[in-house]
Protein backbone atom coordinates (compact mmCIF):
# COMPACT_ATOMS: atom_id res chain seq x y z
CA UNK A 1 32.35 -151.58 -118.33
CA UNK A 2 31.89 -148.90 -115.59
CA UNK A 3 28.71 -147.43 -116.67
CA UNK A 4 27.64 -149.12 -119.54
CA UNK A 5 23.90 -149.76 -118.25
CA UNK A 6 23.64 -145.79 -118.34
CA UNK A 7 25.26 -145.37 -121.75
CA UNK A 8 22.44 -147.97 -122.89
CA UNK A 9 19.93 -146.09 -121.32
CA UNK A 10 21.05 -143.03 -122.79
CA UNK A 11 21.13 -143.87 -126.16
CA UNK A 12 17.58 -145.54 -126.44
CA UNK A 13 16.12 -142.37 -125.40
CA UNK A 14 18.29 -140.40 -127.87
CA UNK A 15 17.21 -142.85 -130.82
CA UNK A 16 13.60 -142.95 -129.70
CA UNK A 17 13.77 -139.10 -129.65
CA UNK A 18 15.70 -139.24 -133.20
CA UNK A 19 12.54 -141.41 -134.97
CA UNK A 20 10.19 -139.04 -136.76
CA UNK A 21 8.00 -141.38 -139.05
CA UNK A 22 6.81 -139.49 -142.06
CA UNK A 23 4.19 -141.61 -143.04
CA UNK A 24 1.97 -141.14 -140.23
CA UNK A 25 -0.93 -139.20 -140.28
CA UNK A 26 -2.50 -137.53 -136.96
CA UNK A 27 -4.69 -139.94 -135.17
CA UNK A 28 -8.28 -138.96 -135.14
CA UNK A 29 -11.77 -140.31 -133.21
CA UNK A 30 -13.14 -141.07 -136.87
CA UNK A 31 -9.85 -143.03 -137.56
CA UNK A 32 -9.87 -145.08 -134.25
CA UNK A 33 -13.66 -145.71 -135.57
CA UNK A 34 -12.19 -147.13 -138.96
CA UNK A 35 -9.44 -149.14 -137.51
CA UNK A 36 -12.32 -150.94 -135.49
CA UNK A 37 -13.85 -151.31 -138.80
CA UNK A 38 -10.97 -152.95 -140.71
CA UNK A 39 -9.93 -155.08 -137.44
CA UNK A 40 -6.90 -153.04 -136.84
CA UNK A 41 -5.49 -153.33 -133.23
CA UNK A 42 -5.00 -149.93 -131.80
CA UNK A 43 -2.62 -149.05 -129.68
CA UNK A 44 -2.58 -147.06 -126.49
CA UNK A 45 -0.41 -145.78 -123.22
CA UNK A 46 -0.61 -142.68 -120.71
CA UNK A 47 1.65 -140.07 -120.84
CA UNK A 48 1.70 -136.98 -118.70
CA UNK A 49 4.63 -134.94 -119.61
CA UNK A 50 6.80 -134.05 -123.11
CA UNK A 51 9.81 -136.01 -122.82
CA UNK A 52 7.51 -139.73 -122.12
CA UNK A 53 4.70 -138.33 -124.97
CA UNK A 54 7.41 -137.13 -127.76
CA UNK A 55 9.27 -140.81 -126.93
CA UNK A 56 6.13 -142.49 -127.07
CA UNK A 57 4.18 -140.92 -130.18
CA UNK A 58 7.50 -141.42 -132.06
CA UNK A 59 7.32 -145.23 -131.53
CA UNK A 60 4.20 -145.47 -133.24
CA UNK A 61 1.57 -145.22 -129.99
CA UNK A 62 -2.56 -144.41 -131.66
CA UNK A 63 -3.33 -142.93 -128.91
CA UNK A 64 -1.69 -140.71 -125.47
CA UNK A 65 -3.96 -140.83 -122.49
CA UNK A 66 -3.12 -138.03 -119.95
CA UNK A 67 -4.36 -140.15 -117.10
CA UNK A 68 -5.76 -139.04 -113.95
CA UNK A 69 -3.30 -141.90 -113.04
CA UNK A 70 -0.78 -138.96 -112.81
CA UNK A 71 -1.97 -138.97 -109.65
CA UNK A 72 -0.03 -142.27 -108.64
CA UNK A 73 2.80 -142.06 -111.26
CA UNK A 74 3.78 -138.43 -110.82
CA UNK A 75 2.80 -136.82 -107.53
CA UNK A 76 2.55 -139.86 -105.57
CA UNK A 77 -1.35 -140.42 -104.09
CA UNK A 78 -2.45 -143.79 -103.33
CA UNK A 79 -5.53 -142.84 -105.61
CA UNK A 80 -6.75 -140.92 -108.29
CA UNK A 81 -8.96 -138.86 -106.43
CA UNK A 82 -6.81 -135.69 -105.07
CA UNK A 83 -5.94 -134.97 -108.99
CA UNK A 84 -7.62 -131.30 -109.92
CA UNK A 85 -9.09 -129.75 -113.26
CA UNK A 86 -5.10 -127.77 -113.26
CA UNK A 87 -3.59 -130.60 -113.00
CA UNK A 88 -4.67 -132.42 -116.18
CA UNK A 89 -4.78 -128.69 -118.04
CA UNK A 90 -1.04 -128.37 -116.85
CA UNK A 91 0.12 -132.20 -117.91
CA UNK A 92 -1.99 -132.09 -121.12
CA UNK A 93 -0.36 -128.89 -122.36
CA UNK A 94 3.23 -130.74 -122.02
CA UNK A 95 1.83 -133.70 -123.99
CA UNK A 96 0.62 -131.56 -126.37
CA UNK A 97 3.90 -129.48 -127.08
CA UNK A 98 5.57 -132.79 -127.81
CA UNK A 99 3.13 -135.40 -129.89
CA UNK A 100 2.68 -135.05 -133.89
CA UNK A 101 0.81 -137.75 -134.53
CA UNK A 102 -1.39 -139.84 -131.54
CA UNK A 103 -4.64 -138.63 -130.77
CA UNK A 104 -4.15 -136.86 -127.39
CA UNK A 105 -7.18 -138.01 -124.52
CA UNK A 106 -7.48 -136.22 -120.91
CA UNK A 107 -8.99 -137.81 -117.88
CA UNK A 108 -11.64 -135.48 -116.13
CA UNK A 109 -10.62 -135.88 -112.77
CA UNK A 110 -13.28 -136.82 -109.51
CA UNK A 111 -15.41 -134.05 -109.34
CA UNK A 112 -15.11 -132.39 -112.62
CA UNK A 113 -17.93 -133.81 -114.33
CA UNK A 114 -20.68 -135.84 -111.27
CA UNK A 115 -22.13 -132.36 -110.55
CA UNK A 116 -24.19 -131.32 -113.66
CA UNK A 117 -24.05 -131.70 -117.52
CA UNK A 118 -23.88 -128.50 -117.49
CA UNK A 119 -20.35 -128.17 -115.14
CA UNK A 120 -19.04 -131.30 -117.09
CA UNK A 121 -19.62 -129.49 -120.23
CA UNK A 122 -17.62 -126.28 -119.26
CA UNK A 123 -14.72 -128.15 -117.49
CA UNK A 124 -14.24 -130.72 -120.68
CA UNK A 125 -14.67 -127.24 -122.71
CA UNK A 126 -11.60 -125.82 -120.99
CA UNK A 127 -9.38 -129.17 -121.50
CA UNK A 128 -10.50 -128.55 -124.77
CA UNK A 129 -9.71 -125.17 -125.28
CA UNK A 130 -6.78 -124.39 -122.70
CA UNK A 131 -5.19 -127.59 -122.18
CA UNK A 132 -5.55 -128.42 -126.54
CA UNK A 133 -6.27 -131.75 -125.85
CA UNK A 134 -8.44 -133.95 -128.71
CA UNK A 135 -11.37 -135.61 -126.42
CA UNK A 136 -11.59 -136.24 -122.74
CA UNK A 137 -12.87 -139.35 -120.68
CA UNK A 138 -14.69 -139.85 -118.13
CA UNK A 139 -15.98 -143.03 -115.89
CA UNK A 140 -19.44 -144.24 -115.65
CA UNK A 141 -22.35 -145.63 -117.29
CA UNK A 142 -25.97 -144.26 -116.32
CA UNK A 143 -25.12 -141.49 -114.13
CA UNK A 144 -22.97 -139.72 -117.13
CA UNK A 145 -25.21 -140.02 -120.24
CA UNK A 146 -26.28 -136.75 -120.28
CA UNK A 147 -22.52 -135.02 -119.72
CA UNK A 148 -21.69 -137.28 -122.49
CA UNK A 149 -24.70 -136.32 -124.99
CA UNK A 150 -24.21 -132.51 -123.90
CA UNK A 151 -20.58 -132.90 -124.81
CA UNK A 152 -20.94 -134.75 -128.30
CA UNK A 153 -23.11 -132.58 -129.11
CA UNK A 154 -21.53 -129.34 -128.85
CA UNK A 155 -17.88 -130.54 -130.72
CA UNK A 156 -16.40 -132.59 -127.61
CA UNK A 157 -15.68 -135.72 -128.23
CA UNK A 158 -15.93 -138.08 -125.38
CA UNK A 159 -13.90 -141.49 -124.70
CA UNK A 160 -16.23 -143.55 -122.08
CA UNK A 161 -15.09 -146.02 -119.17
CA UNK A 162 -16.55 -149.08 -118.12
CA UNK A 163 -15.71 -151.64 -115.49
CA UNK A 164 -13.51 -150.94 -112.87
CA UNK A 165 -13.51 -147.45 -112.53
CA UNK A 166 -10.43 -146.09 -110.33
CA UNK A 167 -12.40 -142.62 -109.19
CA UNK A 168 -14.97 -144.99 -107.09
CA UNK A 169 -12.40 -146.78 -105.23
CA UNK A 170 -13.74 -145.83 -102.00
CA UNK A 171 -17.53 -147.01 -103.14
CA UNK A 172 -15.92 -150.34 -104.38
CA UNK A 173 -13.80 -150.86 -101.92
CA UNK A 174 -10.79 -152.74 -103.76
CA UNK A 175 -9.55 -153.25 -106.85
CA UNK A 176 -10.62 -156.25 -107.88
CA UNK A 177 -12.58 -157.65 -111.19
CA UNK A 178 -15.87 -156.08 -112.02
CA UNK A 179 -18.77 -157.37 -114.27
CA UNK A 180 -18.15 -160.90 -112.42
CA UNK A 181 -21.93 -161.41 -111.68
CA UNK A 182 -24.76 -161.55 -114.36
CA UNK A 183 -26.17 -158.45 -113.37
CA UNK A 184 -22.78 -156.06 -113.04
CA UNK A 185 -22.49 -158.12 -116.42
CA UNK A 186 -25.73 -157.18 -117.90
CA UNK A 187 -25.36 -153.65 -116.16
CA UNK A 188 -21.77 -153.14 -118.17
CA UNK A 189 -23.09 -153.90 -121.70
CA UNK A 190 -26.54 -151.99 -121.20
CA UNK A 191 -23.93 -148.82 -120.37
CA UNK A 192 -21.22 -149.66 -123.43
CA UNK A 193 -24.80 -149.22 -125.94
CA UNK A 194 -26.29 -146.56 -124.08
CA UNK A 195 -23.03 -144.45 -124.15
CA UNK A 196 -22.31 -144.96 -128.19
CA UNK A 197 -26.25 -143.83 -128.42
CA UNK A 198 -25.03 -140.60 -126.01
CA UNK A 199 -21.91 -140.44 -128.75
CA UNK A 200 -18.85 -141.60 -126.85
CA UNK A 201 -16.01 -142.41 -129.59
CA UNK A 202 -15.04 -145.39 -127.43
CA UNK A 203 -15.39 -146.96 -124.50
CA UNK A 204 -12.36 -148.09 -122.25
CA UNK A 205 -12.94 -151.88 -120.10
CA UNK A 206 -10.74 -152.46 -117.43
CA UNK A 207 -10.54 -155.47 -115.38
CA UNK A 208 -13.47 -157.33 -115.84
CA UNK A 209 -13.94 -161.06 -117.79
CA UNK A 210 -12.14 -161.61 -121.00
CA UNK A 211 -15.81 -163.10 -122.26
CA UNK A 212 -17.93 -160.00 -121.20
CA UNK A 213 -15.02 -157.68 -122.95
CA UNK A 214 -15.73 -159.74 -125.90
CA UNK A 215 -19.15 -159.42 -126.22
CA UNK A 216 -19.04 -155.31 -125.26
CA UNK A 217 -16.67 -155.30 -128.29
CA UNK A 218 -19.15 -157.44 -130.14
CA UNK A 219 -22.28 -154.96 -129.29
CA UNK A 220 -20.75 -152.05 -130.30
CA UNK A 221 -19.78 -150.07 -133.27
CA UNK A 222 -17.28 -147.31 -131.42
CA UNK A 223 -14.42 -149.48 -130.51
CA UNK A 224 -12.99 -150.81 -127.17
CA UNK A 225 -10.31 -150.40 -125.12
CA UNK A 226 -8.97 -152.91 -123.22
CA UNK A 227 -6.85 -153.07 -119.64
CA UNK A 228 -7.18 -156.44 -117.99
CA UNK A 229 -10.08 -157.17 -120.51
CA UNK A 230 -8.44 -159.82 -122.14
CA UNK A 231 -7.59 -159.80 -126.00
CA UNK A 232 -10.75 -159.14 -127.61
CA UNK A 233 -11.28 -155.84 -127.37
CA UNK A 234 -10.46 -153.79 -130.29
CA UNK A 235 -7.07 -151.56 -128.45
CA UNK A 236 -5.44 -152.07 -125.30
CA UNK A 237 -3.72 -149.81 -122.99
CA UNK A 238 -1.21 -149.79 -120.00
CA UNK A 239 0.30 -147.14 -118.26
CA UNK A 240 3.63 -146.36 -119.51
CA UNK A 241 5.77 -146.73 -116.54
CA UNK A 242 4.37 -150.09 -115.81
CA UNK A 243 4.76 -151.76 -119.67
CA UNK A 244 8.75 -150.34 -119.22
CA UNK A 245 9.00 -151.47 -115.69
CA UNK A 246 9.77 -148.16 -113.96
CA UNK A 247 8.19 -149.75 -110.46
CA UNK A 248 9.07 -152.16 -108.50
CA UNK A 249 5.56 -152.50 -106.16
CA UNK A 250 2.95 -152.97 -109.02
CA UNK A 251 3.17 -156.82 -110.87
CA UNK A 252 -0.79 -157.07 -111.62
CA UNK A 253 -0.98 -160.00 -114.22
CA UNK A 254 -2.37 -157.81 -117.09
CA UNK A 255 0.61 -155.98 -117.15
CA UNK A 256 3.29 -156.97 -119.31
CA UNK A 257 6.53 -155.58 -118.97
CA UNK A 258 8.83 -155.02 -122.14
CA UNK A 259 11.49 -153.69 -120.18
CA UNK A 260 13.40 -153.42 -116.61
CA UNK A 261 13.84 -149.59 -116.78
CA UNK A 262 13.92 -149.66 -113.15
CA UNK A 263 17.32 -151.37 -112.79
CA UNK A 264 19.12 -149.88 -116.15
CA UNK A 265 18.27 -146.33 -114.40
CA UNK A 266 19.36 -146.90 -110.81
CA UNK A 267 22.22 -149.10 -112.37
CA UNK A 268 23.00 -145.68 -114.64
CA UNK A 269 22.66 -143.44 -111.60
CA UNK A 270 24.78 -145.35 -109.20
CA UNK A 271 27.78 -145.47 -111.43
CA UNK A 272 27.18 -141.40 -112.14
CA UNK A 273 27.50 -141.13 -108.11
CA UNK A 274 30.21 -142.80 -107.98
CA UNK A 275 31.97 -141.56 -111.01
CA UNK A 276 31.20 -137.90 -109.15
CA UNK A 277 32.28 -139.15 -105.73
CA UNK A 278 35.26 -140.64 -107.40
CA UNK A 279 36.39 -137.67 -109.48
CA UNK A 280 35.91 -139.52 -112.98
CA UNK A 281 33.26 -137.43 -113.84
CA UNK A 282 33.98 -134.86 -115.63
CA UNK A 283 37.17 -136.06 -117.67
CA UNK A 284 39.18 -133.00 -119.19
CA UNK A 285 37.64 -133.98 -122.87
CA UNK A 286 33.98 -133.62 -120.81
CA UNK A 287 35.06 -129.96 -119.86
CA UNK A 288 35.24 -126.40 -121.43
């Protein structure tokens, strides 16, 4: 069946696009906060533009990061560094257009917010105000308290990150496991109860011991978020093109991959160029 891989691809998207649950409500920090409370899972992916949000809020996602991982998945950095303020304003507007009902987090990119408070405070204000988006995040324990109790403060609320935290690369070095040692350990849940005292919503853990992610979750009323942090936190997230399997380089254990997305679309697109190259495409019933 000349094709068919395409035609399957096609129509998942079209019946993804078709679901529009009406017994959801919008998503909200004081929601995520009960869901902790009532041991509800929550459930989270990036997405950084409408189609990939409205497909992804329609199957039921809690809650759309707009990742400063756009900066790998979209315009193709080795880090997450070169991504500007525009940049997340520009991506969050698209999610925005397209979600009803996850609660809709942007990244503040390197730079926006390791000044001052005071520059953190006007830069979340405008992904607040121009970009629409419902809270921001930011990495860092210590160093960020104050951006974080400015922010709360004055109506923004603020998702924290713990652990490996992608916008230090070049201070860590690599990617590997954090909160290994007692006192990165020690260092990691000191930060997770000093930044619910600032006001952060929740905190995100990536990549460091399932046992340390459980006790974070443990300490803390706001809940966690978990990416390579084993199963006890209270959400987890992946990036979205890794959980469908739109790469081919990236296979780090915590991801799992519920689909091969890479294949079914170059499969699709290699039997549209050669449908094209072969004149099959467009028949006379495919024509005005």
């Amino acid at each position: 069946m000349k094709g068919a891989d395409g035609y399957l691809c096609q129509s998942y998207f079209l019946f993804a696009m078709s679901v529009t649950p009406t017994t959801r409500k919008r998503v909200t920090t004081r929601r995520l906060i009960e869901m902790k409370a009532s041991g509800m899972p929550i459930a989270c992916l990036t997405a950084y533009d409408a189609i990939s949000a409205s497909l992804l809020d329609a199957a039921g996602v809690d809650v759309l990061l707009v990742g400063d991982s756009v900066g790998n998945v979209v315009q193709g950095y080795d880090t997450t560094i070169p991504v500007t303020l525009e940049h997340m304003i520009y991506h969050t507007q698209a999610v925005v257009r397209s979600v009803e009902h996850a609660l809709i987090v942007t990244d503040m990119p390197f730079m926006t917010y390791q000044v001052s408070p005071q520059e953190a405070f006007r830069n979340a204000g405008r992904l607040m105000k121009e970009a629409g988006s419902g809270a921001v995040k930011l990495e860092g324990g210590q160093r960020v308290l104050e951006a974080v109790r400015l922010m709360t403060e004055n109506g923004i609320p603020v998702m924290a990150h713990l652990g490996l935290t992608p916008q230090s690369i070049h201070q860590f070095g690599s990617y590997k496991e954090r909160g290994v040692d007692e006192e990165e350990a020690d260092a990691i849940k000191r930060d997770a109860v000093a930044l619910q005292q600032a006001g952060a919503f929740a905190i995100v853990l990536e990549k460091i011991p399932s046992a340390l992610a459980a006790e974070v979750t443990k300490l803390v009323d706001v809940p966690t978020i978990g990416i390579g942090a084993g199963p006890s936190c209270d959400g987890q997230i992946l990036v979205w093109t890794d959980m469908v399997g739109m790469s081919t380089e990236f296979r780090p254990r915590f991801v799992r991959r519920y689909a091969e997305l890479h294949s079914v679309i170059t499969d699709a697109v290699r039997s549209y160029v050669a449908d094209v190259k072969g004149r099959a495409f467009p028949t006379q019933e495919e024509s005005y």
